[in-house]
N, C-alpha and C. Protein backbone atom coordinates (compact mmCIF):
# COMPACT_ATOMS: atom_id res chain seq x y z
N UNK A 1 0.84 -1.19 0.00
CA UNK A 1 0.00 0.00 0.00
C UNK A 1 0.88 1.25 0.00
N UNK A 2 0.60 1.95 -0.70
CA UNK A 2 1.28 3.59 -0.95
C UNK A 2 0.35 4.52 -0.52
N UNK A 3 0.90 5.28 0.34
CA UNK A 3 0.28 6.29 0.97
C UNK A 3 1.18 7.96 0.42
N UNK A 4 0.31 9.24 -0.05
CA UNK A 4 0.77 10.09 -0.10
C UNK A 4 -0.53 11.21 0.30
N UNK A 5 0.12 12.09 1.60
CA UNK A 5 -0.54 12.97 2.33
C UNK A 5 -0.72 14.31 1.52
N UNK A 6 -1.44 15.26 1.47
CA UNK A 6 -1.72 16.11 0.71
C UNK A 6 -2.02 17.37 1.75
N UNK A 7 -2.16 16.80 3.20
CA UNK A 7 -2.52 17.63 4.03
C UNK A 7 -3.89 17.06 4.88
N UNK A 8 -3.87 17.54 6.50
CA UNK A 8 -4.94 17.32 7.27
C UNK A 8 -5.12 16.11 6.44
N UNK A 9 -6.12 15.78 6.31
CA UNK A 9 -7.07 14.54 6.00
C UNK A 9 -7.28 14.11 4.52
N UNK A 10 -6.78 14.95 3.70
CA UNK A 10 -6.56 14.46 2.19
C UNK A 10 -5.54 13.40 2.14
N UNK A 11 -5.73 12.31 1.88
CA UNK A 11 -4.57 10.98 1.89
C UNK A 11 -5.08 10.74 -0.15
N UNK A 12 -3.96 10.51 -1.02
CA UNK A 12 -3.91 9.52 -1.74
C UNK A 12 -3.51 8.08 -1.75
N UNK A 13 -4.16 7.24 -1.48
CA UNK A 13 -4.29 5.61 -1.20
C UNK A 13 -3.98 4.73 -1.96
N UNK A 14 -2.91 4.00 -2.80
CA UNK A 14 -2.69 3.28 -4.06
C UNK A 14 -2.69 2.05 -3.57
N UNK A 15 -3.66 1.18 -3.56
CA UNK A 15 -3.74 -0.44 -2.99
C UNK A 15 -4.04 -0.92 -4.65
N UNK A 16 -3.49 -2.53 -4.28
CA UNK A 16 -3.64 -3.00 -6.07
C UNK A 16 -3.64 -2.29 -7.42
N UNK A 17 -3.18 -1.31 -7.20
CA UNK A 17 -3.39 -0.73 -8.44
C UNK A 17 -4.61 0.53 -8.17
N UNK A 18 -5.53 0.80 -7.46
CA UNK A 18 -6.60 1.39 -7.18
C UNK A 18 -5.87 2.18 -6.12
N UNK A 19 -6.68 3.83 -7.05
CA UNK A 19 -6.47 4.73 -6.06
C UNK A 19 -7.23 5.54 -5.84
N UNK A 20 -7.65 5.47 -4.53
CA UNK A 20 -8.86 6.44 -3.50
C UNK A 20 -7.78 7.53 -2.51
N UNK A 21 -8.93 8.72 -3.05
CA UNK A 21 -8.45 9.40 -2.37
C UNK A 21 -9.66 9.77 -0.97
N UNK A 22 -9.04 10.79 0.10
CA UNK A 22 -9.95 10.90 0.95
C UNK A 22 -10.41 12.11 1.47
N UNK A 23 -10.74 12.38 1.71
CA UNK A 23 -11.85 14.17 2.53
C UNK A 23 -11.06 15.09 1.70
N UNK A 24 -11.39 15.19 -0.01
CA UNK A 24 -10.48 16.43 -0.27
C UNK A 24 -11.23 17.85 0.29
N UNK A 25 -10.50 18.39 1.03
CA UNK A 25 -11.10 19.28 2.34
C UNK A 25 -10.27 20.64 1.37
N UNK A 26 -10.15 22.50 2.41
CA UNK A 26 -9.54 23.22 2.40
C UNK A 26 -8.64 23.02 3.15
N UNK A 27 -7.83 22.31 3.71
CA UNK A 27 -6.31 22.72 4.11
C UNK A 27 -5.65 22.15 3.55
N UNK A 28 -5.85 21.63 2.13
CA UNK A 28 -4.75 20.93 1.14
C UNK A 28 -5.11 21.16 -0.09
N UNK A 29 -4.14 21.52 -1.27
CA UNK A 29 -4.58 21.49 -2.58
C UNK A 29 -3.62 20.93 -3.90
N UNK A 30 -3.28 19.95 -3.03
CA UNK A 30 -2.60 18.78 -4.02
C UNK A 30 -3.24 17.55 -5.00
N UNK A 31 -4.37 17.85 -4.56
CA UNK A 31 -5.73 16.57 -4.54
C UNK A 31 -5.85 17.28 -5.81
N UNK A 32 -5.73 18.85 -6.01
CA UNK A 32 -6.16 19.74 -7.02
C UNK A 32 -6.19 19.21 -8.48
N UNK A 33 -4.90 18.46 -8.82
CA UNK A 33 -3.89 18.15 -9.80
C UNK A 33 -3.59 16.58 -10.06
N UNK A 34 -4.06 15.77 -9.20
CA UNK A 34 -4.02 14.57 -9.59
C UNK A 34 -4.74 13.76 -9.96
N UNK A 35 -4.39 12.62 -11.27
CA UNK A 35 -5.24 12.07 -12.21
C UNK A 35 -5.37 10.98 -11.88
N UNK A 36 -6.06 10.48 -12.08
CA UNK A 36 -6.19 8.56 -12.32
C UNK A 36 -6.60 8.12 -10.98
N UNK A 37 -7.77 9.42 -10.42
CA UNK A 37 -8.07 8.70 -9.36
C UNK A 37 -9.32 7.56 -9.62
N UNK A 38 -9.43 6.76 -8.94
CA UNK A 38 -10.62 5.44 -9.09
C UNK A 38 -11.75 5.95 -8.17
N UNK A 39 -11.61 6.29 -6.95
CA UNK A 39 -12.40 6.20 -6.08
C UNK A 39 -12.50 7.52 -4.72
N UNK A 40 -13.49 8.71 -4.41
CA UNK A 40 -12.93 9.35 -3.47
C UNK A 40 -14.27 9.01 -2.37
N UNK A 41 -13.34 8.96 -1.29
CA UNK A 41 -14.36 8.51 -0.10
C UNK A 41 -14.58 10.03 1.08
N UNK A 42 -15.66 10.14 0.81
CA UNK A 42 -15.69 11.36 1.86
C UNK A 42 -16.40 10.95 3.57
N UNK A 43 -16.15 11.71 4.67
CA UNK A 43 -16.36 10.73 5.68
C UNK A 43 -17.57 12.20 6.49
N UNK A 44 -17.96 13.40 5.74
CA UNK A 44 -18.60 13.98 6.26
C UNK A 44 -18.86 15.10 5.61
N UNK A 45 -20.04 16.24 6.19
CA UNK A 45 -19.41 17.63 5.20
C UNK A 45 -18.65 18.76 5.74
N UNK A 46 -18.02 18.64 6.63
CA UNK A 46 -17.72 19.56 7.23
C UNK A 46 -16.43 20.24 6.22
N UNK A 47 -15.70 21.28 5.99
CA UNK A 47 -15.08 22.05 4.96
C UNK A 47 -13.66 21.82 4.75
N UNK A 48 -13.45 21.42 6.13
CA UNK A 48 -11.74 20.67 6.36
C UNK A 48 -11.67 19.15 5.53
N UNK A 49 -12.91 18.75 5.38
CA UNK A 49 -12.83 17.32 4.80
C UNK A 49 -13.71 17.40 3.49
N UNK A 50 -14.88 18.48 3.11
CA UNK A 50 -15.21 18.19 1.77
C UNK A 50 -15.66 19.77 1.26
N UNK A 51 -14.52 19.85 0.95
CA UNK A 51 -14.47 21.17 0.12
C UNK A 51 -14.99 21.47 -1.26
N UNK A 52 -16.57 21.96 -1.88
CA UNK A 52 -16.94 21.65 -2.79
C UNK A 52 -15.72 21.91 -4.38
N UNK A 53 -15.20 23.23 -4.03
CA UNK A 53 -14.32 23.68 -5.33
C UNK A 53 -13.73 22.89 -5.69
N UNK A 54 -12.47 22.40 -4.56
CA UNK A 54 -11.69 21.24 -4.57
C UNK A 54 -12.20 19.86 -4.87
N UNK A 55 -13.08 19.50 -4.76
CA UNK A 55 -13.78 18.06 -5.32
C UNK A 55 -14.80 18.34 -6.59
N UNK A 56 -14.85 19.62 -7.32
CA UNK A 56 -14.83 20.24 -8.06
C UNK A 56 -13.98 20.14 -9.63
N UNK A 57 -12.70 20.04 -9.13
CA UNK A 57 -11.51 20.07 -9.60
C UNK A 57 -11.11 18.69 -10.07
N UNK A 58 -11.34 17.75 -8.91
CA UNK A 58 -10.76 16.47 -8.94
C UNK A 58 -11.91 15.87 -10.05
N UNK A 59 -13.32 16.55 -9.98
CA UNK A 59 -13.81 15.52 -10.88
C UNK A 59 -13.32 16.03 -12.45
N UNK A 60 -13.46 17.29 -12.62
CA UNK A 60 -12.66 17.63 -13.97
C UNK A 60 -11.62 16.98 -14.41
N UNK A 61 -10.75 16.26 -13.47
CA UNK A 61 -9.56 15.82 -13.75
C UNK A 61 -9.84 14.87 -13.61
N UNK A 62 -10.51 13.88 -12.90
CA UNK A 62 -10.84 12.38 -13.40
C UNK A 62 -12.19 12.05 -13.62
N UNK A 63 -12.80 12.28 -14.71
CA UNK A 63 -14.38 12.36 -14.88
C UNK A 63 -15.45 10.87 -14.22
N UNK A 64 -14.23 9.95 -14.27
CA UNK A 64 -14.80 8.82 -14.26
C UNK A 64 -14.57 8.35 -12.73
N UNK A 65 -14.29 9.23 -12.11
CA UNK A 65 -14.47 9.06 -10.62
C UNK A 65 -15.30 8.33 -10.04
N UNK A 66 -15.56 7.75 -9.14
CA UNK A 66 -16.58 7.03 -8.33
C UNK A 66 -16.48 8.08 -6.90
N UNK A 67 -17.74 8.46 -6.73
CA UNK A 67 -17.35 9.14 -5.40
C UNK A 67 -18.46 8.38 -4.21
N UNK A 68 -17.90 7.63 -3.22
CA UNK A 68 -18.42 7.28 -2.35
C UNK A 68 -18.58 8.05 -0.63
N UNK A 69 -20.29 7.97 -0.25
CA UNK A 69 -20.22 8.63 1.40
C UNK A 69 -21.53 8.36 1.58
N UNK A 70 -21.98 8.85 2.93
CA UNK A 70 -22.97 8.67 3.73
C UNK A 70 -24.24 9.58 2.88
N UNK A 71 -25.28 8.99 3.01
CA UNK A 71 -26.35 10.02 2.77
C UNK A 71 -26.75 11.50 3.14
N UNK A 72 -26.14 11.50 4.62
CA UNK A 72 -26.42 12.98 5.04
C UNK A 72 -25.13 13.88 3.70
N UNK A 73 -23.98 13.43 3.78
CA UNK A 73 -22.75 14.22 2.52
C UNK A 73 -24.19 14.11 1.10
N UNK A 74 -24.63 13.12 0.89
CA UNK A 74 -25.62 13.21 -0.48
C UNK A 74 -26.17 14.13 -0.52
N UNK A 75 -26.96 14.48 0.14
CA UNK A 75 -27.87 15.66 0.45
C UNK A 75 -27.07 16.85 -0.10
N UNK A 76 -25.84 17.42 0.40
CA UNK A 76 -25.28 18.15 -0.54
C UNK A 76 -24.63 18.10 -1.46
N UNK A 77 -24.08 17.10 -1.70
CA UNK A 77 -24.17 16.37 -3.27
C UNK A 77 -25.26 16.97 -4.16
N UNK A 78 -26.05 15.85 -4.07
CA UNK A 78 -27.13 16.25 -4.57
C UNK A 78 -27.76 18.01 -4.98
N UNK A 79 -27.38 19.00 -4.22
CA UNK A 79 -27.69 20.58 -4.02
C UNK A 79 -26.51 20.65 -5.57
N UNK A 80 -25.11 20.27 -5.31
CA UNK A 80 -24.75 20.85 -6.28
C UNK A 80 -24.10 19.73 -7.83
N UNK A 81 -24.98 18.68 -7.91
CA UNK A 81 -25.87 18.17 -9.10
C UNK A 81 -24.35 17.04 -9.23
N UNK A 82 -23.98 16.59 -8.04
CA UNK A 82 -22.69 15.38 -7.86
C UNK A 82 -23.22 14.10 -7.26
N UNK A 83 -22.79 13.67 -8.86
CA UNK A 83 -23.33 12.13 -8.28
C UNK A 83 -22.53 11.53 -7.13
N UNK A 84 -23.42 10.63 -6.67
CA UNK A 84 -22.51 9.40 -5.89
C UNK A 84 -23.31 8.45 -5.32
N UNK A 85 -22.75 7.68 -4.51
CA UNK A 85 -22.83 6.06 -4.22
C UNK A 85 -22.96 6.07 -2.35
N UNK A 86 -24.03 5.76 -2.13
CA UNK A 86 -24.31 5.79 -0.77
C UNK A 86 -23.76 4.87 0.15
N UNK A 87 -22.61 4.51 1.43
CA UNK A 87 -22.65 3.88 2.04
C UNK A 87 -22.83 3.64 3.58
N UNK A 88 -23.63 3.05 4.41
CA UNK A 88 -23.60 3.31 6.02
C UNK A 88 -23.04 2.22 6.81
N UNK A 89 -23.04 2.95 7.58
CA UNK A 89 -22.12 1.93 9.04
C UNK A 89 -22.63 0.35 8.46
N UNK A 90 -21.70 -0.62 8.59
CA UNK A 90 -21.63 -1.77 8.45
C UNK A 90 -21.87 -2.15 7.30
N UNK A 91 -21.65 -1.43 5.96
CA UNK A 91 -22.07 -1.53 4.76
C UNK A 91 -20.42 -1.96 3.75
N UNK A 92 -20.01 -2.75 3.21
CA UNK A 92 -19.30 -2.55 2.31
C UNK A 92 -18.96 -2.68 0.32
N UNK A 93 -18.47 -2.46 -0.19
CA UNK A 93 -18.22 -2.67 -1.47
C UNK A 93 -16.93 -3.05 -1.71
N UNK A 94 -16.72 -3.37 -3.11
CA UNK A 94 -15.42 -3.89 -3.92
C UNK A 94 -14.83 -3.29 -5.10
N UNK A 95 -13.83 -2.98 -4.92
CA UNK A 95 -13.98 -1.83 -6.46
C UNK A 95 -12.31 -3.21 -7.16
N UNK A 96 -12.79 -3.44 -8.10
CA UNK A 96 -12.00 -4.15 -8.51
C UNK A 96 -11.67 -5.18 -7.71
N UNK A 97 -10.32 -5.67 -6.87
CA UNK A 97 -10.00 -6.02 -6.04
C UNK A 97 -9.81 -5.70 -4.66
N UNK A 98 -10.05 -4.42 -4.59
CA UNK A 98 -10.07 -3.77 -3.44
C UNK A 98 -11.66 -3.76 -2.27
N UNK A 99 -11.16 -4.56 -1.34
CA UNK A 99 -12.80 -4.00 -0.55
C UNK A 99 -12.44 -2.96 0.50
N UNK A 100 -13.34 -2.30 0.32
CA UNK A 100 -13.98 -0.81 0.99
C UNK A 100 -14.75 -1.24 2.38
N UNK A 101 -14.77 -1.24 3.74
CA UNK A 101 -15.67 -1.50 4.31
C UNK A 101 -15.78 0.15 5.61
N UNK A 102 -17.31 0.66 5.08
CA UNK A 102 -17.86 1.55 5.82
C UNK A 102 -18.12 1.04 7.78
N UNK A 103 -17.78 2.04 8.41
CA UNK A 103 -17.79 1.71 9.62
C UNK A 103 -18.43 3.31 10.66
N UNK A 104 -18.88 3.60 11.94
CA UNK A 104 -19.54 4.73 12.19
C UNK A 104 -20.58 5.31 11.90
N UNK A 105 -21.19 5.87 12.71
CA UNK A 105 -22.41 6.53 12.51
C UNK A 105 -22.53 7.78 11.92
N UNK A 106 -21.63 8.51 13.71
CA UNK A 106 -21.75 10.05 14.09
C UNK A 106 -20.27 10.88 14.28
N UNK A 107 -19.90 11.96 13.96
CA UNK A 107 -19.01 12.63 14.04
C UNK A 107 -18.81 12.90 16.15
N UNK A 108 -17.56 13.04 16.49
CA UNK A 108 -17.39 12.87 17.94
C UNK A 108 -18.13 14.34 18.42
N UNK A 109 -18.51 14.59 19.23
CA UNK A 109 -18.99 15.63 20.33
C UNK A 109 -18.13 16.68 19.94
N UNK A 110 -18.56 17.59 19.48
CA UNK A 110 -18.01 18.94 19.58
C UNK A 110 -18.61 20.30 21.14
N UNK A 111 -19.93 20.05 21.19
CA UNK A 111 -20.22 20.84 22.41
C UNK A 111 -21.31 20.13 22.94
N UNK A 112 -22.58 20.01 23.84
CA UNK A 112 -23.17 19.25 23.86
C UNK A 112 -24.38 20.14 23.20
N UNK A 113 -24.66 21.11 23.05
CA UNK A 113 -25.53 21.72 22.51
C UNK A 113 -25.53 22.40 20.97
N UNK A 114 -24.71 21.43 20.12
CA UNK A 114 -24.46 21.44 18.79
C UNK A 114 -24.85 20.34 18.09
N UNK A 115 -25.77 20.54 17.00
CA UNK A 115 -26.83 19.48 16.69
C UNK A 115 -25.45 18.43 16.18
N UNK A 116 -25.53 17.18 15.96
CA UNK A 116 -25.21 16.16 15.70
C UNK A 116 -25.05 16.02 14.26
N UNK A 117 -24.04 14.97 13.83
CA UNK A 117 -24.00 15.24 12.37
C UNK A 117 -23.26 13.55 11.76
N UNK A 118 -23.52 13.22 10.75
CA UNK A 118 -23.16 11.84 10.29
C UNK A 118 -21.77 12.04 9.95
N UNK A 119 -20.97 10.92 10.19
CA UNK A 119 -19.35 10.66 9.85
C UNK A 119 -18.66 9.28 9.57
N UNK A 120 -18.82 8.86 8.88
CA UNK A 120 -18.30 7.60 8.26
C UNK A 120 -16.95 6.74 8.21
N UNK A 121 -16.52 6.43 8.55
CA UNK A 121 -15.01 5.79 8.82
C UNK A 121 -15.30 4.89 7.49
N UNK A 122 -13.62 4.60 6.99
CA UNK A 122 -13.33 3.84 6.16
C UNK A 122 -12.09 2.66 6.23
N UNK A 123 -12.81 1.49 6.11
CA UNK A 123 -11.71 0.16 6.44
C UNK A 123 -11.36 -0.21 5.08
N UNK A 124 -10.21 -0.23 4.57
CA UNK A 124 -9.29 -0.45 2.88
C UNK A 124 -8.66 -1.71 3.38
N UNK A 125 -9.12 -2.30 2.38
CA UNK A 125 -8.38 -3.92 2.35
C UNK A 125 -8.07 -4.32 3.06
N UNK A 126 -9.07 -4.33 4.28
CA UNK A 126 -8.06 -5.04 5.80
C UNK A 126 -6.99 -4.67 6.54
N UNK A 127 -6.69 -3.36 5.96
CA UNK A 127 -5.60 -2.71 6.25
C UNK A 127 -5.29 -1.47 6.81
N UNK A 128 -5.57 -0.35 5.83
CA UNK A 128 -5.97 0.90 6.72
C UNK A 128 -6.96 1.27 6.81
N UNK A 129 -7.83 1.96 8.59
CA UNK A 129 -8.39 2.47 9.01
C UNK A 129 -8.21 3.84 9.06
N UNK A 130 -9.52 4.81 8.11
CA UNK A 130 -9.39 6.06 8.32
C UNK A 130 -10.97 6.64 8.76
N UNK A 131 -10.79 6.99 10.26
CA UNK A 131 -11.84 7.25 10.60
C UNK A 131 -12.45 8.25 11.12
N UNK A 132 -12.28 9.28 10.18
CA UNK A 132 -12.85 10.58 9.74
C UNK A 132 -12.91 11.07 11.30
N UNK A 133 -13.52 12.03 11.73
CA UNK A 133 -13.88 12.72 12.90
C UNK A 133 -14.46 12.34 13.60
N UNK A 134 -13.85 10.49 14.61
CA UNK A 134 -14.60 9.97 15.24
C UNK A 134 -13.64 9.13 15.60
N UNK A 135 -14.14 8.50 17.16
CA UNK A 135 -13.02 7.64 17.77
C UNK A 135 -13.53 6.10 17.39
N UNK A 136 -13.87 5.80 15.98
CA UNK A 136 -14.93 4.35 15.59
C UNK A 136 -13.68 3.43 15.52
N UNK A 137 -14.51 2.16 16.45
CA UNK A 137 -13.43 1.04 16.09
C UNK A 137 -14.23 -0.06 15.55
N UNK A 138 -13.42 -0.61 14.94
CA UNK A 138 -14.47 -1.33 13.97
C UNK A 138 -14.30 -2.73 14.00
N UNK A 139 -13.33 -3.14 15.31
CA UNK A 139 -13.97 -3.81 16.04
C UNK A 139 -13.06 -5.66 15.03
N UNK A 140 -12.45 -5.14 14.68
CA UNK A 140 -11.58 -6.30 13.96
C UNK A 140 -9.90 -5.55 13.54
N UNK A 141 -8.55 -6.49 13.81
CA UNK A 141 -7.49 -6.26 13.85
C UNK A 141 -7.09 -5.31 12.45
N UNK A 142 -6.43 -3.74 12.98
CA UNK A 142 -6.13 -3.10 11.42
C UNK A 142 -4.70 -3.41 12.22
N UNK A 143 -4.29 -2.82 10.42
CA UNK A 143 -2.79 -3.19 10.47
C UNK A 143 -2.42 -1.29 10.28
N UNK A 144 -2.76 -0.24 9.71
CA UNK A 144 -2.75 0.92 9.74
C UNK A 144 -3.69 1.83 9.92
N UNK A 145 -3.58 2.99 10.94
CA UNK A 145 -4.37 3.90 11.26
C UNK A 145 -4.20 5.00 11.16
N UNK A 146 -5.32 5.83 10.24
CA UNK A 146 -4.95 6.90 10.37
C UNK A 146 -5.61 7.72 11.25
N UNK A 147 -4.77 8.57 12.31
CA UNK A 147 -5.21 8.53 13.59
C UNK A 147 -4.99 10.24 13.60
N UNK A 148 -6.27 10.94 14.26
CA UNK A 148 -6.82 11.99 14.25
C UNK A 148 -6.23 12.67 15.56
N UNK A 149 -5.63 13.30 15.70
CA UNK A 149 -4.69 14.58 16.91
C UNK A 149 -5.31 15.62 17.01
N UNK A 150 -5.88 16.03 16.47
CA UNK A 150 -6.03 17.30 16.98
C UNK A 150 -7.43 17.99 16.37
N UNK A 151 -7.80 19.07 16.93
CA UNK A 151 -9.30 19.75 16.79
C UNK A 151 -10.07 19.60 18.12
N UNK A 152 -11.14 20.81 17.36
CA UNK A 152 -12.29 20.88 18.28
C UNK A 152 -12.87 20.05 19.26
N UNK A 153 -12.56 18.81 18.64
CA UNK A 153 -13.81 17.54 19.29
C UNK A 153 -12.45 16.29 20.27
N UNK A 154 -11.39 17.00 19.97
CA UNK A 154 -10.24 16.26 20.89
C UNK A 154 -9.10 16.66 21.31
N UNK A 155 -8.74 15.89 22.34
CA UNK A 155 -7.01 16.56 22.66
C UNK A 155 -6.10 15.34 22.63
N UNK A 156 -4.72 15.46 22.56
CA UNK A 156 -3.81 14.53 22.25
C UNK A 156 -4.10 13.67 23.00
N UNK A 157 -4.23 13.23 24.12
CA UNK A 157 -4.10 12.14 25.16
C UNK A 157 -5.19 11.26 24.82
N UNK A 158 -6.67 11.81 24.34
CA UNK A 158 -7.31 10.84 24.11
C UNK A 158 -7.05 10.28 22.44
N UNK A 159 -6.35 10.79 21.57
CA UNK A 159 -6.05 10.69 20.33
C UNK A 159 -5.26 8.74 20.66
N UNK A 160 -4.01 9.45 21.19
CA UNK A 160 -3.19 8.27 22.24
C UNK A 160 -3.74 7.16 22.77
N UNK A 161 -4.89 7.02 23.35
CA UNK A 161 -5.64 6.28 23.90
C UNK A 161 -6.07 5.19 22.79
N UNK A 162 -6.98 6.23 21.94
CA UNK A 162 -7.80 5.57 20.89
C UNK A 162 -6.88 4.43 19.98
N UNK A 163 -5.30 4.97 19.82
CA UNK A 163 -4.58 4.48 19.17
C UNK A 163 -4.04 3.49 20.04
N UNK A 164 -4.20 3.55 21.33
CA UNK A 164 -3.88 2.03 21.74
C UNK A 164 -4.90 1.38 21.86
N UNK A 165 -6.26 1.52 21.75
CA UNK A 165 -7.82 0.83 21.89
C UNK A 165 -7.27 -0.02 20.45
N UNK A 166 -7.24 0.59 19.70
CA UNK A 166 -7.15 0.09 17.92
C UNK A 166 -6.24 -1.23 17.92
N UNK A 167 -4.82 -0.58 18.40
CA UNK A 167 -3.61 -1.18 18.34
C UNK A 167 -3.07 -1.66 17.25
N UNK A 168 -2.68 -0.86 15.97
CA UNK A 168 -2.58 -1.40 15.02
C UNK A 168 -1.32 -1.58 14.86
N UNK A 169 -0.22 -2.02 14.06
CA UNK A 169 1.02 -2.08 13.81
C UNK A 169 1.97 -0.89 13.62
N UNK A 170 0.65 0.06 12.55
CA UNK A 170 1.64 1.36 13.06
C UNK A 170 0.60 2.56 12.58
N UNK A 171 0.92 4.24 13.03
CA UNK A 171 -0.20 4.38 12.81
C UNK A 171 0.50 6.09 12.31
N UNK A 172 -0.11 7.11 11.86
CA UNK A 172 0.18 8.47 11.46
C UNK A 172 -1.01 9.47 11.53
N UNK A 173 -0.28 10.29 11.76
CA UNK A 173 -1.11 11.66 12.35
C UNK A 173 -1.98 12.24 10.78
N UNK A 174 -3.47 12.73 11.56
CA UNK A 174 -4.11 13.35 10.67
C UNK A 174 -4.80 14.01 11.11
N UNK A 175 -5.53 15.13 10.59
CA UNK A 175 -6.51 16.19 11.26
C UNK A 175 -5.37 16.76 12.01
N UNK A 176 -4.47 17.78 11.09
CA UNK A 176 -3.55 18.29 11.96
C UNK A 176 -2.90 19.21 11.24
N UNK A 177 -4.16 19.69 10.29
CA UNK A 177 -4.19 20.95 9.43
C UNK A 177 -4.22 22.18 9.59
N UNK A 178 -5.31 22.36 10.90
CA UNK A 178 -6.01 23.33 11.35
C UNK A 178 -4.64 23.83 12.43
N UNK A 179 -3.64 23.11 12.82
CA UNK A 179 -2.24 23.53 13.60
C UNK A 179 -1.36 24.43 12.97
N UNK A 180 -0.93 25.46 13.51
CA UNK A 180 -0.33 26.12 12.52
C UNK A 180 1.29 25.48 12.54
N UNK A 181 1.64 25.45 13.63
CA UNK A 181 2.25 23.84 13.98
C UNK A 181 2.29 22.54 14.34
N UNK A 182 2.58 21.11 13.99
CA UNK A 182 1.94 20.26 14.45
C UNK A 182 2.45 20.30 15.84
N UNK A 183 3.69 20.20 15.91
CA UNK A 183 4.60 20.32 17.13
C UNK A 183 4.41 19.36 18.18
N UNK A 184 3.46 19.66 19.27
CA UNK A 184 3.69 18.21 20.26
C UNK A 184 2.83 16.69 19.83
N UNK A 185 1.98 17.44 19.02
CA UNK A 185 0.97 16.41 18.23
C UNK A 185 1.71 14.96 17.08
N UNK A 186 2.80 15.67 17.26
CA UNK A 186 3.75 14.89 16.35
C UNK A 186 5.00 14.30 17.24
N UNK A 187 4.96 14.75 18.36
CA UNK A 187 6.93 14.31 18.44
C UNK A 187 6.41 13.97 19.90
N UNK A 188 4.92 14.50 20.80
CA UNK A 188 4.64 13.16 21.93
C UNK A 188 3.89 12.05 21.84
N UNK A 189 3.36 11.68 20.90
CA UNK A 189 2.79 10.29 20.98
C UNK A 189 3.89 8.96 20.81
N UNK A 190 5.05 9.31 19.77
CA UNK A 190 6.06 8.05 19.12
C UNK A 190 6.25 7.49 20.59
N UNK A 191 7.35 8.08 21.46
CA UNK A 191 7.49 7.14 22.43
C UNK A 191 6.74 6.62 23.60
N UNK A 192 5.28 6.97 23.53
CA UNK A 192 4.43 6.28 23.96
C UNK A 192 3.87 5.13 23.80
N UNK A 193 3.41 5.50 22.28
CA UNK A 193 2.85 4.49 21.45
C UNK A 193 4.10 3.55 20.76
N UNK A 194 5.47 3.81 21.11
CA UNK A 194 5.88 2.57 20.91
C UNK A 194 6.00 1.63 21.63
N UNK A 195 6.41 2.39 22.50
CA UNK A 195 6.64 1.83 24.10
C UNK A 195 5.34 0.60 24.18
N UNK A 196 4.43 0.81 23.27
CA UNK A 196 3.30 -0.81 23.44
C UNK A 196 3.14 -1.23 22.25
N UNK A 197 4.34 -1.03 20.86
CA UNK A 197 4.43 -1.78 19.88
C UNK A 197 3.89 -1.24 18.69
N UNK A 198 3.49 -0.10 19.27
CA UNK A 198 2.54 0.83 17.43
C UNK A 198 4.15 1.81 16.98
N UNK A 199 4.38 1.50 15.61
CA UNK A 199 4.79 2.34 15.27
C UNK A 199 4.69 3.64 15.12
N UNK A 200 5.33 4.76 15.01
CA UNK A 200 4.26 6.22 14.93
C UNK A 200 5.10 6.77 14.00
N UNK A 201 4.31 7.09 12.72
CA UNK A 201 5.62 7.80 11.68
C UNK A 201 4.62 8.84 11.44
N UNK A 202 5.58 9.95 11.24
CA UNK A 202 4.86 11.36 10.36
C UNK A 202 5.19 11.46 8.47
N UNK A 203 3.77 11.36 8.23
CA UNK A 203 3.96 11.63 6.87
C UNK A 203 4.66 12.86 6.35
N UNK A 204 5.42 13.54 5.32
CA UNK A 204 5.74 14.51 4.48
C UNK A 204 4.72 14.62 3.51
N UNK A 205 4.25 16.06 3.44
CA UNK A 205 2.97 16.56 2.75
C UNK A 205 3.87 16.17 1.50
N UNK A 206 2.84 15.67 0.42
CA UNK A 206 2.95 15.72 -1.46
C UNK A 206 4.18 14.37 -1.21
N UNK A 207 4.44 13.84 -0.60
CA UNK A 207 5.73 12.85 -0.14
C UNK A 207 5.28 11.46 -0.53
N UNK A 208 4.87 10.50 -1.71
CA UNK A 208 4.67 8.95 -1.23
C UNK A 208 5.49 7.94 -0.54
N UNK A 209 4.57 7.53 0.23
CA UNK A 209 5.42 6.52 0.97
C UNK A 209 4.87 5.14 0.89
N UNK A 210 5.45 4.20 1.12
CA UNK A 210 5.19 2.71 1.03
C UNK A 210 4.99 1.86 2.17
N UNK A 211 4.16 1.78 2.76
CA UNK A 211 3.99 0.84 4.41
C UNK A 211 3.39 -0.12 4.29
């Protein structure tokens, strides 16, 4: 699996040959410019993760896109005339060889008196877990996580936590856009989380890497 970060929560994903991308949001615009995508999975609507211009862009540049998410993201889909493919908690598909399995309901608590909103996690080939703005475990062994630090709805320690609930083999920081530095979000979790066997690597924005 090839992983290349674009920023916060935009990941390009190259498994078998198939490549999904994820929440092309506003704090990245690398997603802007790249072709031959297969598949983009969005995990909510919030602007950090689905930026209409920017997913805008990507379909111009790969017309034949498949864009997969939750019904509540349809709804504005739908407003601005973008197709797509509905999936909910415990739901999955296959795109070629690749299976997709949807996981989550609800986006985590931001205040308690802020209406509630749908957020979708995504399980890739048994392998990586990316689970949008929510602490969802899905409840079967991943081998990579992409694991959420920072924002409104959390602070590092429970980020830490979640990533040892998961326990995957190894795992990298996301939602860590909105930082104008990542700074402790990045350099205190490694010797924690190794210290019980998770690797902890930081991606390089526009950088592919191979894990």
């Amino acid at each position: 699996m090839k992983i290349t970060k674009f920023g916060h929560c935009c990941l390009l994903i190259e498994e078998n040959g198939v490549r999904i991308l994820t929440d092309p949001g506003m704090y990245s615009s690398g997603q802007d410019n790249v072709k031959n995508i297969d598949i983009v999975l969005i995990t909510h609507d919030h602007q950090d993760h689905l930026h209409i211009d920017s997913l805008k862009k990507v379909l111009e540049n790969n017309p034949q896109v498949k864009i997969i998410t939750n019904k509540s993201v349809g709804e504005l889909l739908n407003q601005k005339n973008i197709s797509y493919e509905a999936v909910e908690d415990g739901q999955s598909f296959s795109f070629k060889n690749v299976l997709i399995e949807a996981f989550g309901k609800e986006h985590a608590i931001i205040y308690s008196t802020l209406p509630s909103m749908a957020n979708t996690g995504y399980f890739i080939n048994n392998k990586l877990f990316y689970p949008g703005d929510a602490f969802t475990n899905p409840g079967k062994p991943v081998d990579i996580l992409a694991l959420p630090v920072a924002g409104p709805w959390t602070k590092l320690s429970d980020a830490i936590n979640y990533a040892k609930e998961i326990n995957p083999k190894q795992c990298f920081p996301i939602h860590d856009g909105i930082l104008k530095s990542p700074g402790a979000s990045h350099t205190i979790p490694p010797p924690i989380l190794e210290s019980v066997g998770i690797k902890f690597i930081v991606l390089e924005i526009d950088k592919e890497v191979e894990v």
